[in-house]
N, C-alpha and C. Protein backbone atom coordinates (compact mmCIF):
# COMPACT_ATOMS: atom_id res chain seq x y z
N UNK A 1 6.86 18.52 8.30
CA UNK A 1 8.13 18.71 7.65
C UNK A 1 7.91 18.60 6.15
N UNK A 2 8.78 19.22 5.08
CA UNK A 2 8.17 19.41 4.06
C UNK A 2 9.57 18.80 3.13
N UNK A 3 9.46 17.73 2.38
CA UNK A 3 10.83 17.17 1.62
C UNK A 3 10.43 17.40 0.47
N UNK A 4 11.68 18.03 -0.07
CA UNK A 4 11.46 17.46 -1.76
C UNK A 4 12.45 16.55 -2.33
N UNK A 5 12.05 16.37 -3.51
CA UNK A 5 12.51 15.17 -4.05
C UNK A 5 13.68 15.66 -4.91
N UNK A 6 14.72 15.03 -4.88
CA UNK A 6 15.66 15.63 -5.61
C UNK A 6 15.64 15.43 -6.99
N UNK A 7 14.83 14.19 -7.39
CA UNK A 7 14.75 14.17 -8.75
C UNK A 7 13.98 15.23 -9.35
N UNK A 8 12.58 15.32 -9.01
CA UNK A 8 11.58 16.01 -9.52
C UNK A 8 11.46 17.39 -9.09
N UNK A 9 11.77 17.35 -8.11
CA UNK A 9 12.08 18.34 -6.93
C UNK A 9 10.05 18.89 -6.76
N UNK A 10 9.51 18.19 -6.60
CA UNK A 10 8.32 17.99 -6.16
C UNK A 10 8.27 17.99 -4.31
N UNK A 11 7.62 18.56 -4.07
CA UNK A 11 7.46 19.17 -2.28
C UNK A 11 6.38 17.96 -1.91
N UNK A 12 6.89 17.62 -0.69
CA UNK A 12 5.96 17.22 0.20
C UNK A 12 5.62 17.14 1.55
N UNK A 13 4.67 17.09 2.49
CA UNK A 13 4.77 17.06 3.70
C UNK A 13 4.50 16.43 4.42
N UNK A 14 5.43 15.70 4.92
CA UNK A 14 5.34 14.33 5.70
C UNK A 14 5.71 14.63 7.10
N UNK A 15 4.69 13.89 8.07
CA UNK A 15 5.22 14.44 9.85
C UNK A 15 6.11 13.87 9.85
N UNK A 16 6.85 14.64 10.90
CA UNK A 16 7.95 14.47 11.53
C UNK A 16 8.31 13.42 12.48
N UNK A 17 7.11 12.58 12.94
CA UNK A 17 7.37 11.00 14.09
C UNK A 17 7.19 9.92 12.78
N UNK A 18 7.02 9.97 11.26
CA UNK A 18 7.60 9.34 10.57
C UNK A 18 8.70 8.72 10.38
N UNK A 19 10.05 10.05 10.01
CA UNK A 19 11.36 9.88 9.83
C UNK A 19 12.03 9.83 11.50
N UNK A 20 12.68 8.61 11.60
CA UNK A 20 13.51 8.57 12.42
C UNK A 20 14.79 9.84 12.19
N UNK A 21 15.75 9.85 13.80
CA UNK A 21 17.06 10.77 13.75
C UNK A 21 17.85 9.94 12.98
N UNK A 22 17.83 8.84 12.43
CA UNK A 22 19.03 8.19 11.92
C UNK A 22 19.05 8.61 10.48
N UNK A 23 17.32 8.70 10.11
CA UNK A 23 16.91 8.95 8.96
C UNK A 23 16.46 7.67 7.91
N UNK A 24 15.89 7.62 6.93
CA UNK A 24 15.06 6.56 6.29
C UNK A 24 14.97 6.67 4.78
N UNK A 25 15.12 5.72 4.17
CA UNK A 25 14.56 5.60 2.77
C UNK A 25 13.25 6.55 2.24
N UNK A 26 13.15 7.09 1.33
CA UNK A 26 11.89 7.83 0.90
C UNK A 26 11.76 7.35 -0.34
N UNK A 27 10.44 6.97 -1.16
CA UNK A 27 10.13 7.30 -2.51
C UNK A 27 9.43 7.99 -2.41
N UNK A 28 9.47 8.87 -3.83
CA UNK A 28 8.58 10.05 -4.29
C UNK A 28 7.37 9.01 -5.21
N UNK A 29 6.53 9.79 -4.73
CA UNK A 29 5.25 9.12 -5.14
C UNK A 29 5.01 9.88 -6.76
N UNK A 30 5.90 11.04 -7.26
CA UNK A 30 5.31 10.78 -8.48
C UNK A 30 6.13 10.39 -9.49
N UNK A 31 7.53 10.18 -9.16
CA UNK A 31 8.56 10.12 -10.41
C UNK A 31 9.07 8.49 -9.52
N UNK A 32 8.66 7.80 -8.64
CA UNK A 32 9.07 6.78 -8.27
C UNK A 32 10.70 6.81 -7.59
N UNK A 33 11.16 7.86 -7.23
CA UNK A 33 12.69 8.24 -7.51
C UNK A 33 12.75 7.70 -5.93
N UNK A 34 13.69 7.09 -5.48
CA UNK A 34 14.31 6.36 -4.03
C UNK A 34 15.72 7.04 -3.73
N UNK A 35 15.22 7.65 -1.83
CA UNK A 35 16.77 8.72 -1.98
C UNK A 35 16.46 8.29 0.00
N UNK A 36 17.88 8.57 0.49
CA UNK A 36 17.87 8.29 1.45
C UNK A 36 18.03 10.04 2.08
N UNK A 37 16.99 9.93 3.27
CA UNK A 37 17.11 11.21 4.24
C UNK A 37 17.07 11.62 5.52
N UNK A 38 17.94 12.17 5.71
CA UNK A 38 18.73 12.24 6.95
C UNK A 38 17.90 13.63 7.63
N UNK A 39 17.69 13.53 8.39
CA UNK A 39 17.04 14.70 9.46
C UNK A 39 18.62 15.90 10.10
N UNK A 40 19.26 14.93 9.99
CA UNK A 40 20.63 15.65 10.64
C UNK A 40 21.48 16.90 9.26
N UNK A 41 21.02 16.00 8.37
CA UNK A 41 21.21 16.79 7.40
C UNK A 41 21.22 18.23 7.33
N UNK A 42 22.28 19.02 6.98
CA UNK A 42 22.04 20.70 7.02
C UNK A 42 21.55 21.40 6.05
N UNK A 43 21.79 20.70 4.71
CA UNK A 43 21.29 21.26 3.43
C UNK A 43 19.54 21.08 3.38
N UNK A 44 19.44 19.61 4.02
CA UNK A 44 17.87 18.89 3.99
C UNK A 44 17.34 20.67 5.25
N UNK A 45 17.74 20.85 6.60
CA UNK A 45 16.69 21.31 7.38
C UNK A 45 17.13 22.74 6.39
N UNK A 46 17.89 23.37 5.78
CA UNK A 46 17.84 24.64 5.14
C UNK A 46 16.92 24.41 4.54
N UNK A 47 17.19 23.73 3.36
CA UNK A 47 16.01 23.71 2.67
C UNK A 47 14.44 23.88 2.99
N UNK A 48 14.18 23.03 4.02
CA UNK A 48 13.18 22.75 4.48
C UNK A 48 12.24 24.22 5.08
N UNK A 49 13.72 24.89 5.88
CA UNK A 49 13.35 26.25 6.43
C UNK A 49 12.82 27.11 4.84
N UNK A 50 13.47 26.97 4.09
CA UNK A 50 13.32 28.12 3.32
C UNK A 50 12.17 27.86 2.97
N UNK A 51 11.75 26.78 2.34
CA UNK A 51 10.15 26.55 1.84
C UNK A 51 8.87 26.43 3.29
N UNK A 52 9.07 26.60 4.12
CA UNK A 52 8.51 26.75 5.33
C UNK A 52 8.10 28.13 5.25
N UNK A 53 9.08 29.14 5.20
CA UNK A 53 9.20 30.20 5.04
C UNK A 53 8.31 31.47 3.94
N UNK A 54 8.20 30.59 3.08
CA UNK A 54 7.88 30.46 1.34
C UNK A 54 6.41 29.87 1.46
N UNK A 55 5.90 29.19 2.58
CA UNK A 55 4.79 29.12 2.43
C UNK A 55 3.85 30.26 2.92
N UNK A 56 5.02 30.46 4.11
CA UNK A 56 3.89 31.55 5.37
C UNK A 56 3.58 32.41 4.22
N UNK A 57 4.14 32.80 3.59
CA UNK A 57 4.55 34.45 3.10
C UNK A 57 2.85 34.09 1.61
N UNK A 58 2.75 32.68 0.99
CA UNK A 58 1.79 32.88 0.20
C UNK A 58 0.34 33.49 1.03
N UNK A 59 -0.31 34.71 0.02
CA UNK A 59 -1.34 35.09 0.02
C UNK A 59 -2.77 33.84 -0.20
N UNK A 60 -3.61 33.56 0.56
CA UNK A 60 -4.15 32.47 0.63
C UNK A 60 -5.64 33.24 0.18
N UNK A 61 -5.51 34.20 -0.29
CA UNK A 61 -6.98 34.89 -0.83
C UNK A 61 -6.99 34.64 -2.70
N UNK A 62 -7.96 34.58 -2.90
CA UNK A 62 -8.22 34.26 -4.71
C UNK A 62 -7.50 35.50 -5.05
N UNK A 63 -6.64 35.02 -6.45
CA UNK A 63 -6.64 36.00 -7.54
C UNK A 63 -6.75 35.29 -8.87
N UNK A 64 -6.73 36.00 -9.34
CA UNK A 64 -6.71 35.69 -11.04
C UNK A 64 -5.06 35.35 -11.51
N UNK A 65 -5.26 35.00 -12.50
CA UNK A 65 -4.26 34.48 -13.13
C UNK A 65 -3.09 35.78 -14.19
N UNK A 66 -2.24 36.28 -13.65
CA UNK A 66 -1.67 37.24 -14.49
C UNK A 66 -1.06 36.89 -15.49
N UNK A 67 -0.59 35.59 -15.55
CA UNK A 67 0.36 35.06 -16.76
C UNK A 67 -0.30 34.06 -17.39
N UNK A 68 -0.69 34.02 -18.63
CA UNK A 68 -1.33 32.74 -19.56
C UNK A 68 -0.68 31.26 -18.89
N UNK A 69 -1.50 30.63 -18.99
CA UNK A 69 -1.16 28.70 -18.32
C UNK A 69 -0.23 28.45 -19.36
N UNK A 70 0.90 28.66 -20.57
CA UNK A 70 1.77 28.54 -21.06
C UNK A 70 3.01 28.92 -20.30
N UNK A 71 3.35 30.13 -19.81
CA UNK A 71 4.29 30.68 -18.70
C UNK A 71 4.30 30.01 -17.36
N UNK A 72 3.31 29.32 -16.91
CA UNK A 72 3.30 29.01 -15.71
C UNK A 72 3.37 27.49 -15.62
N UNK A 73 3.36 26.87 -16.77
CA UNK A 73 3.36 25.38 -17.49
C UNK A 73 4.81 24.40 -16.70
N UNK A 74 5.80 25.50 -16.39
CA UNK A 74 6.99 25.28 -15.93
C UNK A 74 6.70 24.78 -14.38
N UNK A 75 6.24 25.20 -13.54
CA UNK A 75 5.84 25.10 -12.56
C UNK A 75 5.11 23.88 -12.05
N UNK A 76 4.04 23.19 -12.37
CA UNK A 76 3.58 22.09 -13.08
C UNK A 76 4.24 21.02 -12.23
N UNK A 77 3.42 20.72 -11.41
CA UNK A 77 4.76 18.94 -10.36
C UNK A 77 5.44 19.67 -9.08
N UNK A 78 5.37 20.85 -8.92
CA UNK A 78 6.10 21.04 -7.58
C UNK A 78 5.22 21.62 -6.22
N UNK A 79 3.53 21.10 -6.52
CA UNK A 79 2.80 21.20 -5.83
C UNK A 79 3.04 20.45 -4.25
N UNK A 80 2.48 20.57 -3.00
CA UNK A 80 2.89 20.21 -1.98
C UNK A 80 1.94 19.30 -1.76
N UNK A 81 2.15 17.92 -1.33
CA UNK A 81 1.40 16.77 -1.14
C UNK A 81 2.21 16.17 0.04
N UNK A 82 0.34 16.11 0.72
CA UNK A 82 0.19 15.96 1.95
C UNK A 82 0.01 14.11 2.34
N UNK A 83 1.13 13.65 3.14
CA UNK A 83 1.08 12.48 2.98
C UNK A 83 0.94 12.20 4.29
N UNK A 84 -0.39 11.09 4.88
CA UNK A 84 -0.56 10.82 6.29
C UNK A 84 -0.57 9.37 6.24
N UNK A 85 -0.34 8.74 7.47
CA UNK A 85 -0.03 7.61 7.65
C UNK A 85 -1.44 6.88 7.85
N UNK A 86 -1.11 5.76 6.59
CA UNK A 86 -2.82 4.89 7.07
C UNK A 86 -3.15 3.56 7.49
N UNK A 87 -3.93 3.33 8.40
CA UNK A 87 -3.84 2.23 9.04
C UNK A 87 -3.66 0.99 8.05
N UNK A 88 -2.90 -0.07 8.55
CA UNK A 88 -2.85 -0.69 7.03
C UNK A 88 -3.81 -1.99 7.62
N UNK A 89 -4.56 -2.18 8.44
CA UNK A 89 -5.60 -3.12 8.61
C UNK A 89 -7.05 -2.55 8.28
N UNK A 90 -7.88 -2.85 7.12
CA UNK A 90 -9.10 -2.96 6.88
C UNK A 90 -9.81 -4.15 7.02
N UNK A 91 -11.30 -3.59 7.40
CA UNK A 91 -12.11 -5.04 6.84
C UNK A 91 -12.48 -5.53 5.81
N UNK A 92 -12.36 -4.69 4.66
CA UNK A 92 -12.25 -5.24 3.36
C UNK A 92 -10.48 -5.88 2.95
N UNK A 93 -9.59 -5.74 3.50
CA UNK A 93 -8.30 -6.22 3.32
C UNK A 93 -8.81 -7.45 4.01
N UNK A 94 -8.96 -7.75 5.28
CA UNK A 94 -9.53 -9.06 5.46
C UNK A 94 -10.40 -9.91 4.85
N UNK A 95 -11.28 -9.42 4.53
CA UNK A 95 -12.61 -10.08 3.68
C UNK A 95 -11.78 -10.77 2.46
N UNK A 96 -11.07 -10.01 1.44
CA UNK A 96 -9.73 -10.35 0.48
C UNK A 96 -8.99 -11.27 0.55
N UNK A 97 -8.40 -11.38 1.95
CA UNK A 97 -7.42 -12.21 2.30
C UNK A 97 -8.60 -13.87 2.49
N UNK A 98 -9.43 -13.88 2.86
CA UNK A 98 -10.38 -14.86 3.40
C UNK A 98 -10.98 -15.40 1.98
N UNK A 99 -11.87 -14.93 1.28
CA UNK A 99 -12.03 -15.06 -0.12
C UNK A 99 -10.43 -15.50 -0.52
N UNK A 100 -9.59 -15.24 -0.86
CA UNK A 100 -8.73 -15.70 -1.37
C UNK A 100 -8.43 -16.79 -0.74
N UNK A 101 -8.20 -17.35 0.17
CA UNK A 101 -7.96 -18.39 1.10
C UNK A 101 -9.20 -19.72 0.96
N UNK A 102 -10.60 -19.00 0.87
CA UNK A 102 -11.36 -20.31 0.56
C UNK A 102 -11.21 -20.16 -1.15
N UNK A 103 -11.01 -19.67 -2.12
CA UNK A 103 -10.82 -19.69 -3.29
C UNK A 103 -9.81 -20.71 -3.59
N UNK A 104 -8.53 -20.65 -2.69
CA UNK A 104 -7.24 -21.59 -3.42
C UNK A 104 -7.83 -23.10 -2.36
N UNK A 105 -8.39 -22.84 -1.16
CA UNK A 105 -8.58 -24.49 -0.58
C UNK A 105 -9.72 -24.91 -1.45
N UNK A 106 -10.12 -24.34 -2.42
CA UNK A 106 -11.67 -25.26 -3.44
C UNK A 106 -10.50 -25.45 -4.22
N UNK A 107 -9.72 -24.70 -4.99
CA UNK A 107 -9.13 -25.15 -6.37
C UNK A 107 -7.95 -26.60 -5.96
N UNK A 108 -7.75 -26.44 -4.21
CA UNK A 108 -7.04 -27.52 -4.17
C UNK A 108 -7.65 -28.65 -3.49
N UNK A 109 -8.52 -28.73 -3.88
CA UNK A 109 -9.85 -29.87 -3.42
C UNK A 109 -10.04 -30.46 -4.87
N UNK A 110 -10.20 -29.48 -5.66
CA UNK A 110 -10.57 -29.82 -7.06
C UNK A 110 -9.32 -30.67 -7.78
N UNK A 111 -8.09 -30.16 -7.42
CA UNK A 111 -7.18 -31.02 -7.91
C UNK A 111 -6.73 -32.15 -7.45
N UNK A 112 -6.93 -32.27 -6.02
CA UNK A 112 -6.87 -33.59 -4.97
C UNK A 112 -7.85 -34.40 -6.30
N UNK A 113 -9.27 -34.15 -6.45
CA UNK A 113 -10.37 -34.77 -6.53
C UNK A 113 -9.97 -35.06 -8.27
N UNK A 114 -9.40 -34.84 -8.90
CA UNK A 114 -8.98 -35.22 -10.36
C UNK A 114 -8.37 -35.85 -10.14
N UNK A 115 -6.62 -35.46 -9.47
CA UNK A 115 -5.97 -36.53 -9.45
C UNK A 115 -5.87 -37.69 -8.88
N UNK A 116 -7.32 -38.09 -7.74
CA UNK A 116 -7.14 -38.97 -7.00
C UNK A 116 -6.24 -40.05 -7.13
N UNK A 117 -6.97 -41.04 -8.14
CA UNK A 117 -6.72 -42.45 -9.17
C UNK A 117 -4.80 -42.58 -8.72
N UNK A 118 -3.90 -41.36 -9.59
CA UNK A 118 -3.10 -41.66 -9.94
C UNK A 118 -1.86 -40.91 -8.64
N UNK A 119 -2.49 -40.58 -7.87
CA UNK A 119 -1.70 -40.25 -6.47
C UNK A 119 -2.13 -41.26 -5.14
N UNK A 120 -3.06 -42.44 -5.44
CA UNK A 120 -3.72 -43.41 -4.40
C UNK A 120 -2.65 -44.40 -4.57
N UNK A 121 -1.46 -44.40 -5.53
CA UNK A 121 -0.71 -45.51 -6.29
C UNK A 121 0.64 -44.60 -5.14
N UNK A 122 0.67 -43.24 -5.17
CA UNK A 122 2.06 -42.95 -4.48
C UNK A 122 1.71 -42.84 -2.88
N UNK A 123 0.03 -42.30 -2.47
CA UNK A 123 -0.13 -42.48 -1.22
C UNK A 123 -1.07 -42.64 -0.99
N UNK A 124 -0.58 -44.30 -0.45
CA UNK A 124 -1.80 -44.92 -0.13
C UNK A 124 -2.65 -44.50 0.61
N UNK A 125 -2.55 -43.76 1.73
CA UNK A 125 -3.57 -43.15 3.03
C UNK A 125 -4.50 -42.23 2.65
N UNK A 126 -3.99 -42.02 1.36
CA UNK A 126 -4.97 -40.63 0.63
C UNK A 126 -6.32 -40.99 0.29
N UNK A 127 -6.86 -41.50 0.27
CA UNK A 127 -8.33 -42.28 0.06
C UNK A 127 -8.95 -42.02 1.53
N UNK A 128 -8.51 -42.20 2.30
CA UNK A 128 -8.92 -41.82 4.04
C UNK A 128 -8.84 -40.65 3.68
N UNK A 129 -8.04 -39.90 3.74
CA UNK A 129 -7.83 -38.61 4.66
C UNK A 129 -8.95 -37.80 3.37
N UNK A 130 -9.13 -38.29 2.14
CA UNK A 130 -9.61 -37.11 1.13
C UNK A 130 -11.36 -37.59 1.44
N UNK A 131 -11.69 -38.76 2.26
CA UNK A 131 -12.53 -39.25 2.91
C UNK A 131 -13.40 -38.17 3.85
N UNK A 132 -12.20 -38.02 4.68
CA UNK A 132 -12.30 -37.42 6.15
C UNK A 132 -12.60 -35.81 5.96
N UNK A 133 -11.95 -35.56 4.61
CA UNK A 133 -12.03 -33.80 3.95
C UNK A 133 -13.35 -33.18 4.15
N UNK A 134 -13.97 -34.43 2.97
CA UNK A 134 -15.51 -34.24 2.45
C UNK A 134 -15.97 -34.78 3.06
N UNK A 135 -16.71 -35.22 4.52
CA UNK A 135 -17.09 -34.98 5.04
C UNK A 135 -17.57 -34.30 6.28
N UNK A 136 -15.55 -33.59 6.21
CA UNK A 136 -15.74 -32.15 7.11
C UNK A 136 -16.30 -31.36 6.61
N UNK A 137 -16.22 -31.43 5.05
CA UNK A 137 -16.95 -29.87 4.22
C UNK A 137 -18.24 -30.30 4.63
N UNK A 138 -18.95 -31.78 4.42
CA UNK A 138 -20.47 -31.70 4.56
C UNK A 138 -20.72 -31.28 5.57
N UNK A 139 -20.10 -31.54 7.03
CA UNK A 139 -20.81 -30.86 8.05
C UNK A 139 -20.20 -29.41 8.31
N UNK A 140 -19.19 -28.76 8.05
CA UNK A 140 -19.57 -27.49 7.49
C UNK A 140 -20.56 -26.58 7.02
N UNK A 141 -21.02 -27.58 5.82
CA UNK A 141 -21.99 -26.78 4.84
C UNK A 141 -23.34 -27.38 5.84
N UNK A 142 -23.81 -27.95 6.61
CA UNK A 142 -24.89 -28.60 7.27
C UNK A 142 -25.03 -27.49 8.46
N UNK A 143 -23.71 -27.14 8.69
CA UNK A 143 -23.49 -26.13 10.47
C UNK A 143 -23.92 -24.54 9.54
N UNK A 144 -23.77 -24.23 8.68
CA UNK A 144 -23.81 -22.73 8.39
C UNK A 144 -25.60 -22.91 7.47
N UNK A 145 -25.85 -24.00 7.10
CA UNK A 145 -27.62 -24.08 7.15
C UNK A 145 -28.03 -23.80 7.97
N UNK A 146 -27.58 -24.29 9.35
CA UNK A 146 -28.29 -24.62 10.77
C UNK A 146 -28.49 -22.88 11.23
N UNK A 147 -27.33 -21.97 10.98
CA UNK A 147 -26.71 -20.50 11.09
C UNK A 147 -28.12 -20.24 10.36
N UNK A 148 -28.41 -20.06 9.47
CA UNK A 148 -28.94 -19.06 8.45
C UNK A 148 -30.47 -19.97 8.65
């Protein structure tokens, strides 16, 4: 199915098990513009037919250029972009999420470990448990020696 954007009026073609019959929010990916679209819509499937239509009919063999890139300058943004749906789980999105996760439990080890002194006065148990931490990290770091 092929939408354009009403702002830019920039074409695109997005499948059709995307948009629900009720219809869905869209942004245009190049002017950022947010428009709601309806499949039921009559102006949306005209439209849609006519540039459907408008595609068959382009000649898909090379030519040259008859009009200087000044005349045709107008044109410019209403190219057709092909938008497919992408899995949104990677293993580098994980790896990210994990790095980030042991990144903030060191920086909050590091601040446990400064402020000890003056948070042992509001809780007392904290001397144990920041005890019990570091020496889960040591056998941690002892179990992934044992690994490698």
């Amino acid at each position: 199915m092929i939408i354009n954007c009403p702002s830019c009026h920039k074409s695109f073609e997005v499948e059709d098990s995307l948009i629900p019959e009720t219809g869905r929010l869209l942004k245009c990916g190049s002017c950022d513009q947010t428009w709601f679209f309806n499949k039921n819509n009559q102006e949306n499937i005209n439209s849609i037919k006519k540039e459907k239509k408008h595609l068959k009919s382009i000649d898909k063999t090379y030519k040259p250029l008859e009009k200087p890139l000044s005349e045709i300058s107008d044109n410019i943004g209403t190219e057709i972009i092909r938008y497919q749906a992408k899995s949104s789980f990677t293993f580098s999105k994980l790896l990210s999420y994990i790095l980030v996760f042991i990144i903030s439990l060191i920086a909050f080890i590091l601040i446990l470990d400064t402020l000890k002194n003056p948070l042992y006065s509001l809780f007392p148990n904290l001397e144990f448990l920041l005890f019990n931490l570091y020496e889960t990290l040591k056998d941690i770091e002892l179990f992934v020696k044992d690994l490698i």
